[in-house]
PDB file of N, CA and C in Angstrom:
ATOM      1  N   UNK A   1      56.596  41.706 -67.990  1.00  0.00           N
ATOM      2  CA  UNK A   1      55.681  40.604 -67.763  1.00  0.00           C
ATOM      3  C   UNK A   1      55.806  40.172 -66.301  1.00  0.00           C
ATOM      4  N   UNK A   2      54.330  40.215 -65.462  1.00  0.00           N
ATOM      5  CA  UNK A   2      54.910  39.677 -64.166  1.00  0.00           C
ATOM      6  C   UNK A   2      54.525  38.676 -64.064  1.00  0.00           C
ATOM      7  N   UNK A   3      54.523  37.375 -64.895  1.00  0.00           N
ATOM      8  CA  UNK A   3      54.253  36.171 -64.684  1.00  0.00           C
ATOM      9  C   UNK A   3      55.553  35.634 -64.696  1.00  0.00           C
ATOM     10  N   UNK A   4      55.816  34.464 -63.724  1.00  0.00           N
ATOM     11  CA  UNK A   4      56.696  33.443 -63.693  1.00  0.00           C
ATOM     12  C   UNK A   4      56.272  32.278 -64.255  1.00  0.00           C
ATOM     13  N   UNK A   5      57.553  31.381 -64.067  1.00  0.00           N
ATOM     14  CA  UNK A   5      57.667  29.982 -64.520  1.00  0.00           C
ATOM     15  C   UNK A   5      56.795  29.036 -63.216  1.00  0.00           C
ATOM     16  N   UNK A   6      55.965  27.910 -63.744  1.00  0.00           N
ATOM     17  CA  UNK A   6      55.038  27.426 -62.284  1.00  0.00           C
ATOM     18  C   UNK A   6      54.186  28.009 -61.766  1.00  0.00           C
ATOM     19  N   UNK A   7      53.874  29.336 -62.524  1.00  0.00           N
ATOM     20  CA  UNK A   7      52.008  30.031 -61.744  1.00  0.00           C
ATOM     21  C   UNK A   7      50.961  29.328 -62.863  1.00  0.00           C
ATOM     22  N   UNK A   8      50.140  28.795 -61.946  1.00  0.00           N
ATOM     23  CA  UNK A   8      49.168  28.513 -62.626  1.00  0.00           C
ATOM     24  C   UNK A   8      48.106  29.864 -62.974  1.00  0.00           C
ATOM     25  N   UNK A   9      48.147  29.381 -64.013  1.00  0.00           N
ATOM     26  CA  UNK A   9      46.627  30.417 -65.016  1.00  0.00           C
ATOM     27  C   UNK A   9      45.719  30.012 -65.873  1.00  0.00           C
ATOM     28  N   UNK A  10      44.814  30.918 -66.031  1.00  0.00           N
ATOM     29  CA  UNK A  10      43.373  30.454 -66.688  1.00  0.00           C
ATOM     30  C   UNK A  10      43.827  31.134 -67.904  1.00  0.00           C
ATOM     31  N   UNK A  11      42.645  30.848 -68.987  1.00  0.00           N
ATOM     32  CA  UNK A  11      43.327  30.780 -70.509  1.00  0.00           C
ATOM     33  C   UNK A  11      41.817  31.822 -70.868  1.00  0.00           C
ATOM     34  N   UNK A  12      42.090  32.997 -70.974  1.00  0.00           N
ATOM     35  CA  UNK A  12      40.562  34.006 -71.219  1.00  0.00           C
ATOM     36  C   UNK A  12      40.253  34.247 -72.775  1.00  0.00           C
ATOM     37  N   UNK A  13      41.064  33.990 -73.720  1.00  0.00           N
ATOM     38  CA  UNK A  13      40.515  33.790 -75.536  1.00  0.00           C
ATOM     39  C   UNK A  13      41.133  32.750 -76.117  1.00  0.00           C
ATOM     40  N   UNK A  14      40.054  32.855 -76.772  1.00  0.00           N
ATOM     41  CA  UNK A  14      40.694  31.876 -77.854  1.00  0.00           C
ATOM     42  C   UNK A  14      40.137  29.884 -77.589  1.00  0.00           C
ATOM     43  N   UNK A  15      40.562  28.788 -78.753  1.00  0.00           N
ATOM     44  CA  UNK A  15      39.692  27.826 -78.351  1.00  0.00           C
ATOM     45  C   UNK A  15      39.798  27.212 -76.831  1.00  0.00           C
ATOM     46  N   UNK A  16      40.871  27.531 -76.504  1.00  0.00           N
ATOM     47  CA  UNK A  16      40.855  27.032 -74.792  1.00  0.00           C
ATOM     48  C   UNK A  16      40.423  27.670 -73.704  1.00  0.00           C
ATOM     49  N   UNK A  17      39.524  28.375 -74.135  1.00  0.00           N
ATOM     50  CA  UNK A  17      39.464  29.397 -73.006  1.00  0.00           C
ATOM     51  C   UNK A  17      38.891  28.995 -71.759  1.00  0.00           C
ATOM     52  N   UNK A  18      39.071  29.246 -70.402  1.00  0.00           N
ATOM     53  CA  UNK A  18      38.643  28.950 -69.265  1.00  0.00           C
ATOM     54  C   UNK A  18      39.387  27.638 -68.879  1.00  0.00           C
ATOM     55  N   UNK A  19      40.534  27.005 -69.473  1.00  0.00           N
ATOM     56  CA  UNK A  19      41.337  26.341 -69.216  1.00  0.00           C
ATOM     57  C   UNK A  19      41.953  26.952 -68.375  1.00  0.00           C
ATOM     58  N   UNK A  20      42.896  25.854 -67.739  1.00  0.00           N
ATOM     59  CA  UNK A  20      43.713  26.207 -66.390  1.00  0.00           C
ATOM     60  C   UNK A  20      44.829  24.995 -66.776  1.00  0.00           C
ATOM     61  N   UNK A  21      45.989  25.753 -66.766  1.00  0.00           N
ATOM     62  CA  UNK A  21      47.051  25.192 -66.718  1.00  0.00           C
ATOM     63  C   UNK A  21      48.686  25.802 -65.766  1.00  0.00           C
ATOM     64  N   UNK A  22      49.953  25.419 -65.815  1.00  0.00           N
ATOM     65  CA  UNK A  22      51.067  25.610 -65.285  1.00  0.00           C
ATOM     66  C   UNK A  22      51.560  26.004 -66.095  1.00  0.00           C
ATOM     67  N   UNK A  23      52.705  26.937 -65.941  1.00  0.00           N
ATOM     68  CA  UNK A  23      53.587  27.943 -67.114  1.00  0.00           C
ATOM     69  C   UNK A  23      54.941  27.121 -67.116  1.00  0.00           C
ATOM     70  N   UNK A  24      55.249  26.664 -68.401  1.00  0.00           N
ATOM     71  CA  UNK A  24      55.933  25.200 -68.339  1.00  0.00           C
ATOM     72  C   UNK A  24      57.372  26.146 -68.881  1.00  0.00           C
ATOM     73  N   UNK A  25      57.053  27.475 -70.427  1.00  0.00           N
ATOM     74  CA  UNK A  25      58.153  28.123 -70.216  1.00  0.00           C
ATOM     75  C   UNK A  25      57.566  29.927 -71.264  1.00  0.00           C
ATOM     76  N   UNK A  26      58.527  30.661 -70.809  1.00  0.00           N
ATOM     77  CA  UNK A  26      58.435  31.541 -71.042  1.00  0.00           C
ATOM     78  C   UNK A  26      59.603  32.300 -71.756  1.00  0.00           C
ATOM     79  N   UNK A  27      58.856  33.408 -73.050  1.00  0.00           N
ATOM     80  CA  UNK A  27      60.063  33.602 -73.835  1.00  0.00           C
ATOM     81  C   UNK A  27      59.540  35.264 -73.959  1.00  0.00           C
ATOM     82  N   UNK A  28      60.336  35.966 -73.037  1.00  0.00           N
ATOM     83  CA  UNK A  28      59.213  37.557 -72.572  1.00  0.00           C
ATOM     84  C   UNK A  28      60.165  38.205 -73.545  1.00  0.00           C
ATOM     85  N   UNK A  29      60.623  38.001 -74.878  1.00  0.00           N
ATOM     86  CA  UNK A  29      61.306  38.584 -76.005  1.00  0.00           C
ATOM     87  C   UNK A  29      60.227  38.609 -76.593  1.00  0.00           C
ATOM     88  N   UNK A  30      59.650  37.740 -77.145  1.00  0.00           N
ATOM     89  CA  UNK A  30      58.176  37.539 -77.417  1.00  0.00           C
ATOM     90  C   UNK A  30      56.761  37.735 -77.390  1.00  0.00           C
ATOM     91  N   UNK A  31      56.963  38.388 -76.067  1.00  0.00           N
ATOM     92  CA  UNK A  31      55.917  37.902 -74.959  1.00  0.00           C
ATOM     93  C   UNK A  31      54.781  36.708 -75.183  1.00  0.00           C
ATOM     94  N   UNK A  32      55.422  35.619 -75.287  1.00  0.00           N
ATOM     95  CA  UNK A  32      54.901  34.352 -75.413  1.00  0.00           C
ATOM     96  C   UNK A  32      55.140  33.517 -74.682  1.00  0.00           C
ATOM     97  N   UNK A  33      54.514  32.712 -74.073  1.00  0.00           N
ATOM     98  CA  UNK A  33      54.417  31.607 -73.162  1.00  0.00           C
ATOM     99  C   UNK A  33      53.929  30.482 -73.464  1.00  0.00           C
ATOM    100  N   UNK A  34      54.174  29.173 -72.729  1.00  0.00           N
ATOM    101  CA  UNK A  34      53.655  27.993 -72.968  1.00  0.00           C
ATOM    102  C   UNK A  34      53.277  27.370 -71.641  1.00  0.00           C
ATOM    103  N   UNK A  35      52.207  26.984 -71.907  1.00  0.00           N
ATOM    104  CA  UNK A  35      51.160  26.457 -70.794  1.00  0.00           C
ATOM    105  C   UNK A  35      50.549  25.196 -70.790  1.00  0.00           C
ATOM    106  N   UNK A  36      51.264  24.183 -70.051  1.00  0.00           N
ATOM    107  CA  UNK A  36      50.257  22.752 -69.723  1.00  0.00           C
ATOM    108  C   UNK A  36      49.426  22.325 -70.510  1.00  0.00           C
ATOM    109  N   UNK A  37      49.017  21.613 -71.528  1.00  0.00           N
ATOM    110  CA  UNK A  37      47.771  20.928 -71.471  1.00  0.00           C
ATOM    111  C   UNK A  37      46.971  22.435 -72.702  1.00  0.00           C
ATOM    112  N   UNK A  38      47.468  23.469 -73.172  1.00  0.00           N
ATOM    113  CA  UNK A  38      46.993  24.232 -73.825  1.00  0.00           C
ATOM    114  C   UNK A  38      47.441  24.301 -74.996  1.00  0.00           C
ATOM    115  N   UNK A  39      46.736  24.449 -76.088  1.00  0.00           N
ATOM    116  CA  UNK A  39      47.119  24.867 -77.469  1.00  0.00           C
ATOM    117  C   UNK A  39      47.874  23.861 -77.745  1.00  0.00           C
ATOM    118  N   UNK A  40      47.257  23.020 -77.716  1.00  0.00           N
ATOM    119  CA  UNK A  40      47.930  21.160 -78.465  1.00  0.00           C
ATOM    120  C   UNK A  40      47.906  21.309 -80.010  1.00  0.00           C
ATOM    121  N   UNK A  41      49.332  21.407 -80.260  1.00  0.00           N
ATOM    122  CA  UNK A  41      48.954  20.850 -82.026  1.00  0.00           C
ATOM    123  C   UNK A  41      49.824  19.611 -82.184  1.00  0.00           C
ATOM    124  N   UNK A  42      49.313  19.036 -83.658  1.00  0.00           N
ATOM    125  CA  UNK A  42      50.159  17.801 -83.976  1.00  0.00           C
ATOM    126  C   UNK A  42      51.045  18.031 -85.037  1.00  0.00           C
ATOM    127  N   UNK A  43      51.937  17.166 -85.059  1.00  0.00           N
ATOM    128  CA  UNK A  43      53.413  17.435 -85.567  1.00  0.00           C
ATOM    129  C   UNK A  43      53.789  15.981 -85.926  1.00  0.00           C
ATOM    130  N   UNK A  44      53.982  16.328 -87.817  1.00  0.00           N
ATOM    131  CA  UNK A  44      54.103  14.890 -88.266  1.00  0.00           C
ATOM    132  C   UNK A  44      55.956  14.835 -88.378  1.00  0.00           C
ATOM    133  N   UNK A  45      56.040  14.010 -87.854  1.00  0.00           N
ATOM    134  CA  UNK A  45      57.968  13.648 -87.558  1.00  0.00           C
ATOM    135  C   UNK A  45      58.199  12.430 -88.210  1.00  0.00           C
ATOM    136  N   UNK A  46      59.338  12.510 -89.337  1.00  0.00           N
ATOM    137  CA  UNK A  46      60.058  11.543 -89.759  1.00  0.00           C
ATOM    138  C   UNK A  46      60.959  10.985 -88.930  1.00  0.00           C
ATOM    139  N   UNK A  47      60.852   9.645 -88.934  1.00  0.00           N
ATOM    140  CA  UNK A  47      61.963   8.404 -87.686  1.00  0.00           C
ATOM    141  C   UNK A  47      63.450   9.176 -87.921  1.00  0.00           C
ATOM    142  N   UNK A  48      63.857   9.298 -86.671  1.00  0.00           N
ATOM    143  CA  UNK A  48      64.934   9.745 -86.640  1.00  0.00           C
ATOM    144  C   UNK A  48      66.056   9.110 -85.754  1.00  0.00           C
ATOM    145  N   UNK A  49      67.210   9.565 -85.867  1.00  0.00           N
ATOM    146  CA  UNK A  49      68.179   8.755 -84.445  1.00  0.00           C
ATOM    147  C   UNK A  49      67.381   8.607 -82.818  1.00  0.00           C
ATOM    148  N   UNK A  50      66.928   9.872 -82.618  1.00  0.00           N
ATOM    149  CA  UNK A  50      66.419  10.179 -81.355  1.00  0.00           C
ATOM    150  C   UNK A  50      64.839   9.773 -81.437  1.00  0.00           C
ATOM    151  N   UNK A  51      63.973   9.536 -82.547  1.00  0.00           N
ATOM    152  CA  UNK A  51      62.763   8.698 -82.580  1.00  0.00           C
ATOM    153  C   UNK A  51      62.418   8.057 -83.433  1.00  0.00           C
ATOM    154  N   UNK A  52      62.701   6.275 -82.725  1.00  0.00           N
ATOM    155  CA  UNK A  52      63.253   5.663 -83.946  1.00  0.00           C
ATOM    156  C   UNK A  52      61.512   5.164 -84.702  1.00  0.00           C
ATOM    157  N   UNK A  53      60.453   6.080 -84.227  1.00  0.00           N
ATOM    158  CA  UNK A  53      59.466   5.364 -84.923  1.00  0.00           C
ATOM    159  C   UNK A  53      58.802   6.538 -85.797  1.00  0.00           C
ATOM    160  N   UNK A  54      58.612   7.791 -85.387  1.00  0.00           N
ATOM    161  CA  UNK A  54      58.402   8.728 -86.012  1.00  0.00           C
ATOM    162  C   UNK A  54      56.813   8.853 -85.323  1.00  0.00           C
ATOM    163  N   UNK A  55      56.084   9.194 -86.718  1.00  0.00           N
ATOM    164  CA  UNK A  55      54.633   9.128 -86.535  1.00  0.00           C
ATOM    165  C   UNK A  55      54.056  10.532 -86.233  1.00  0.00           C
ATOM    166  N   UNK A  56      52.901  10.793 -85.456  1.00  0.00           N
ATOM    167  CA  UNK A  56      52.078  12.189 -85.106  1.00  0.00           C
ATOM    168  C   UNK A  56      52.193  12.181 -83.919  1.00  0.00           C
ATOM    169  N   UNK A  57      52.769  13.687 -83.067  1.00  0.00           N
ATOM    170  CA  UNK A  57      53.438  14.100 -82.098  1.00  0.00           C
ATOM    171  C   UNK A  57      52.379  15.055 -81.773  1.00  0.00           C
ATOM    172  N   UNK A  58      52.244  14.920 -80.487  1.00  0.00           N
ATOM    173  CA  UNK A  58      51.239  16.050 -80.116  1.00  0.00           C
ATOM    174  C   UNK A  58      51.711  16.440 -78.794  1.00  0.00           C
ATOM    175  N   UNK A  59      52.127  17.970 -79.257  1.00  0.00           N
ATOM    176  CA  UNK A  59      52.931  18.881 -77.877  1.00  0.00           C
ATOM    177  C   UNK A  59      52.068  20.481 -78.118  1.00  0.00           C
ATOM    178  N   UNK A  60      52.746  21.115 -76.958  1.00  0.00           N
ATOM    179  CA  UNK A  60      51.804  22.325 -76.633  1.00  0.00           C
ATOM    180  C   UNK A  60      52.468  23.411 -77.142  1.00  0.00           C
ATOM    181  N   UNK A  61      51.912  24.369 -78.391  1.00  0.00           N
ATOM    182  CA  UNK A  61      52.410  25.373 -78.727  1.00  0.00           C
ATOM    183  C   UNK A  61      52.189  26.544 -77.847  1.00  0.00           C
ATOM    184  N   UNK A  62      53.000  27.806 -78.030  1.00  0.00           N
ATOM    185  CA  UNK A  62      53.335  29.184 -77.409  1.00  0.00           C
ATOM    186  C   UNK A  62      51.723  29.830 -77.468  1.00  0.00           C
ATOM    187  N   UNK A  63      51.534  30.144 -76.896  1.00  0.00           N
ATOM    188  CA  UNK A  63      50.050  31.710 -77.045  1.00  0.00           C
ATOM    189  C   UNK A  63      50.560  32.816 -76.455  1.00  0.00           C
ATOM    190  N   UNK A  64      49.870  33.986 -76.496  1.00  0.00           N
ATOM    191  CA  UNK A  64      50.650  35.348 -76.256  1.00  0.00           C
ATOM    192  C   UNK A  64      49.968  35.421 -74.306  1.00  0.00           C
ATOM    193  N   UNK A  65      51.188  36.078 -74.305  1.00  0.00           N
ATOM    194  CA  UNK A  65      50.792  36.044 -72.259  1.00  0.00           C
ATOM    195  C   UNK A  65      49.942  37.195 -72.168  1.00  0.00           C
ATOM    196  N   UNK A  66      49.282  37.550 -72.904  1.00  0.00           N
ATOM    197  CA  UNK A  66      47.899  38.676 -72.453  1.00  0.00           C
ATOM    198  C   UNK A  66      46.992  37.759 -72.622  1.00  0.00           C
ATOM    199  N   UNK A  67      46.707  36.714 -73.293  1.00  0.00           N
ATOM    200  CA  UNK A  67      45.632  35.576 -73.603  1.00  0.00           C
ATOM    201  C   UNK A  67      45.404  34.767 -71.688  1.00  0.00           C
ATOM    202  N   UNK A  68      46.271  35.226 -70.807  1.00  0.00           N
ATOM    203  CA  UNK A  68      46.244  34.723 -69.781  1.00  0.00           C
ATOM    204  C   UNK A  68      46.060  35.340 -68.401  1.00  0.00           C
ATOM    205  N   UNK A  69      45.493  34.686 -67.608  1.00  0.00           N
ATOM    206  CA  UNK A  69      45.543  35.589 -66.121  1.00  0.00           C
ATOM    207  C   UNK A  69      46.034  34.639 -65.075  1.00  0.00           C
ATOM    208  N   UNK A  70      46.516  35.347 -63.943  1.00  0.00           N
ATOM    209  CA  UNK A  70      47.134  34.709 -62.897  1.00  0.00           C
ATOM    210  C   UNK A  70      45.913  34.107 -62.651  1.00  0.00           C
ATOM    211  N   UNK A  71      45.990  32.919 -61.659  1.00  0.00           N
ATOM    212  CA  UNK A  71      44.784  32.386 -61.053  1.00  0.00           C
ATOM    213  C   UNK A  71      45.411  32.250 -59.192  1.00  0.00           C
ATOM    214  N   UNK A  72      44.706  33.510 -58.848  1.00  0.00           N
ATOM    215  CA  UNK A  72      44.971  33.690 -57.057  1.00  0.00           C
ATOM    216  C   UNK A  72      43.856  32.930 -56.138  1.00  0.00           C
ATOM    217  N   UNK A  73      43.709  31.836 -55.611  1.00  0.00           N
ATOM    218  CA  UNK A  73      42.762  31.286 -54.853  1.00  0.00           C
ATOM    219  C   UNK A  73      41.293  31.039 -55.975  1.00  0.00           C
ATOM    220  N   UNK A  74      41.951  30.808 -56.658  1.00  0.00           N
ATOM    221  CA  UNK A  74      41.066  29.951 -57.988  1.00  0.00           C
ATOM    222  C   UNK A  74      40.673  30.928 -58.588  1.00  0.00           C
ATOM    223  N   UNK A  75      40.598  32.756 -58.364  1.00  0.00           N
ATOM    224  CA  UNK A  75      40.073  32.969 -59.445  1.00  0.00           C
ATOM    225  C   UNK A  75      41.253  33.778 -59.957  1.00  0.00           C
ATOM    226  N   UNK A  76      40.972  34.240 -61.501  1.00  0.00           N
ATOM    227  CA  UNK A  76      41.515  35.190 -62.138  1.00  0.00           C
ATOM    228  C   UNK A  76      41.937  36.352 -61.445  1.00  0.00           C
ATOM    229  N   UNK A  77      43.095  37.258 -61.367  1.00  0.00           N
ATOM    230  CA  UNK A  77      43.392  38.289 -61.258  1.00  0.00           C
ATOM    231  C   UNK A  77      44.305  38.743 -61.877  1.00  0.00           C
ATOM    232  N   UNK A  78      44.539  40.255 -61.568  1.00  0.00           N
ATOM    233  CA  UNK A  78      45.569  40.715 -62.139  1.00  0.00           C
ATOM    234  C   UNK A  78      46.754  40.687 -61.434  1.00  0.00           C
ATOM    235  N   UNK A  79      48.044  41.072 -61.818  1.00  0.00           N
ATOM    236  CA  UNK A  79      48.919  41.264 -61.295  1.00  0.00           C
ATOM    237  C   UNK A  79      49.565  42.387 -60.718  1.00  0.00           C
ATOM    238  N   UNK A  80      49.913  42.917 -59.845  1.00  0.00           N
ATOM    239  CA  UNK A  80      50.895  44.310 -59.428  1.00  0.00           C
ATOM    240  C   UNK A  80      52.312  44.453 -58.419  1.00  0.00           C
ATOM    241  N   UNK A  81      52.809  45.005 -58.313  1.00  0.00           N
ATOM    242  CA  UNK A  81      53.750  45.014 -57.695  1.00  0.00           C
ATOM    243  C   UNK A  81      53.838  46.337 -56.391  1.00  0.00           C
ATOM    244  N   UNK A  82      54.068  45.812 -55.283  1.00  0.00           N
ATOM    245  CA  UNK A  82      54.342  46.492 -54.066  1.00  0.00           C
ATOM    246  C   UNK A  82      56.061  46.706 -53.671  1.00  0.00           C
ATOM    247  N   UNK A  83      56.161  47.911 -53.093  1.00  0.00           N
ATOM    248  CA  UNK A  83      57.597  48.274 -52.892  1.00  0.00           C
ATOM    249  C   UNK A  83      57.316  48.899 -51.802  1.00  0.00           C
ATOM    250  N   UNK A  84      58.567  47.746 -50.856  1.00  0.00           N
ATOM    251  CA  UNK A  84      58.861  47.930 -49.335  1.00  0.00           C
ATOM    252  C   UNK A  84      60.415  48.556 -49.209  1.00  0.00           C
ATOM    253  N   UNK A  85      60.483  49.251 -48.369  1.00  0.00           N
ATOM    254  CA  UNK A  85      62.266  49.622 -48.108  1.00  0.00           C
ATOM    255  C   UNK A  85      62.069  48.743 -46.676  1.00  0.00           C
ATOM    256  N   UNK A  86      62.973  47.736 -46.646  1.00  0.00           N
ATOM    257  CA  UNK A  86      63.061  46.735 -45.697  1.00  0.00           C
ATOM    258  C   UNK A  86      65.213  46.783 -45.371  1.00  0.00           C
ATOM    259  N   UNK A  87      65.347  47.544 -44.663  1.00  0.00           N
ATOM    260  CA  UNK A  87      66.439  47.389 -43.845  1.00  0.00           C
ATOM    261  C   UNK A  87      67.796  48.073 -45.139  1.00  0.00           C
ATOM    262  N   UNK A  88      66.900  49.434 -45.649  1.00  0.00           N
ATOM    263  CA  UNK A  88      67.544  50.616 -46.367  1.00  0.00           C
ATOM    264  C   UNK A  88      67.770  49.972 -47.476  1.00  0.00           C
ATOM    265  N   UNK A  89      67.118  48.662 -48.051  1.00  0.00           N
ATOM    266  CA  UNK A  89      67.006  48.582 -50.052  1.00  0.00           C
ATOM    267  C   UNK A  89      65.404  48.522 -50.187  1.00  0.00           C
ATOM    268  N   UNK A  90      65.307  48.591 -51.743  1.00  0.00           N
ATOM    269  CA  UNK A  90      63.705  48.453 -51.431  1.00  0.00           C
ATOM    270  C   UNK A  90      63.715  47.213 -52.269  1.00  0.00           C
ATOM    271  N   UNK A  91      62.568  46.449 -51.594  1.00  0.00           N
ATOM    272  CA  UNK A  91      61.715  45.093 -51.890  1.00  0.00           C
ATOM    273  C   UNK A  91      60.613  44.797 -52.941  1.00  0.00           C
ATOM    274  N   UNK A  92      61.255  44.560 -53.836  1.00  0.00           N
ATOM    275  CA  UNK A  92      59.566  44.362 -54.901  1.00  0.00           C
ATOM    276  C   UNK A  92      59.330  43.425 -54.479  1.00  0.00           C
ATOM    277  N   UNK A  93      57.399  43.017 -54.759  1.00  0.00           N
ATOM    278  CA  UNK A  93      56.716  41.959 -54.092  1.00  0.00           C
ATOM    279  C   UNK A  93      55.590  42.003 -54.672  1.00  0.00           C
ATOM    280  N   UNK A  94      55.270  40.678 -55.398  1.00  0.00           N
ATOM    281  CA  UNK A  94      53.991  40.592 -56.142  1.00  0.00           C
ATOM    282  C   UNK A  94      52.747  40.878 -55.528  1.00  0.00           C
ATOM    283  N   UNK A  95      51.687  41.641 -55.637  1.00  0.00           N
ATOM    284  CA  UNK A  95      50.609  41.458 -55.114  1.00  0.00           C
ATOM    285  C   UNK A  95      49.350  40.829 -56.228  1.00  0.00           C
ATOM    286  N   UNK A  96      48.234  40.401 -55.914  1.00  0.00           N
ATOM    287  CA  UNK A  96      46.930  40.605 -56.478  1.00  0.00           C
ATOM    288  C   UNK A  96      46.252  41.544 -56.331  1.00  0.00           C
ATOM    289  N   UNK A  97      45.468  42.683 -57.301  1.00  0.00           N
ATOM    290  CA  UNK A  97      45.132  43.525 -57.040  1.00  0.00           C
ATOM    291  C   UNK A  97      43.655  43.407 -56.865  1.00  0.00           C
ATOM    292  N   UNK A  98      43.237  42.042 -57.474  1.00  0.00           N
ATOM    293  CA  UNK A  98      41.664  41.837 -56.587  1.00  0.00           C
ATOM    294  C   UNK A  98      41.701  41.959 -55.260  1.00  0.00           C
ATOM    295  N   UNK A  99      42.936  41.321 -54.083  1.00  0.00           N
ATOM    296  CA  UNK A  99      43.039  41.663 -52.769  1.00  0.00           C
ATOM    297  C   UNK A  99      43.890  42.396 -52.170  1.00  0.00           C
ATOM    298  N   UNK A 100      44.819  42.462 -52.826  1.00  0.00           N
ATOM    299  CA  UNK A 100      46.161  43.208 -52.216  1.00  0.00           C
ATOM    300  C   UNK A 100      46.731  42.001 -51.422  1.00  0.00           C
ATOM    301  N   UNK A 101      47.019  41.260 -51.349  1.00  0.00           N
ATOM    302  CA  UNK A 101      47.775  40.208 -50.573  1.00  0.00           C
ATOM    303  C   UNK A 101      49.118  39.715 -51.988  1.00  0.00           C
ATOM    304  N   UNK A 102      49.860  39.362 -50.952  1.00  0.00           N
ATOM    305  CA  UNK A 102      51.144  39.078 -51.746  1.00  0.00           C
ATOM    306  C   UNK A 102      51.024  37.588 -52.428  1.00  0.00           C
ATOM    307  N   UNK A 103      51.499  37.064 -53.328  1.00  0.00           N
ATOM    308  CA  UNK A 103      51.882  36.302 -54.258  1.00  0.00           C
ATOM    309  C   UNK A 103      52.492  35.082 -53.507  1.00  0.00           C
TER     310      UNK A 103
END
């Protein structure tokens, strides 16, 4: 998976689609991710020590990280990787392959 934690991306199926959010966390065992402001469900919680009122909780569930694209200068792209030998190791380095410019 070459997405990180903090790239923002657009959301291409499903009910959110064309949403844009931040990659808050990632579980690439899975390949599932969680994203800002996407795939809100509610969650009924009994009062507990840690919430002493309970009630309906609304947080952002996982979607699969193919449901997503990087977003490079606002639009969608894909991701790739470039390899430099910079001072006899070599350098991986994200590119966009809509431009070829680095990440």
């Amino acid at each position: 998976m070459k997405l990180k934690k903090d790239d923002l991306v657009q959301v291409m199926t499903g009910k959110d689609k064309n949403k844009q959010g931040k990659i808050l966390q990632i579980d690439r065992k899975t390949n599932r991710i969680i994203v800002e402001g996407i795939n809100i469900v509610t969650k009924h919680q009994k009062p507990s020590h840690g919430n002493q009122t309970g009630g309906i909780v609304k947080t952002e569930a996982a979607i699969n990280a193919s449901n997503v694209m990087f977003l490079h200068k606002g639009k969608p792209t894909r991701l790739g990787y470039k390899v430099e030998e910079k001072g006899g190791k070599n350098v991986k380095t994200r590119i966009a392959k809509s431009t070829g410019e680095a990440v």
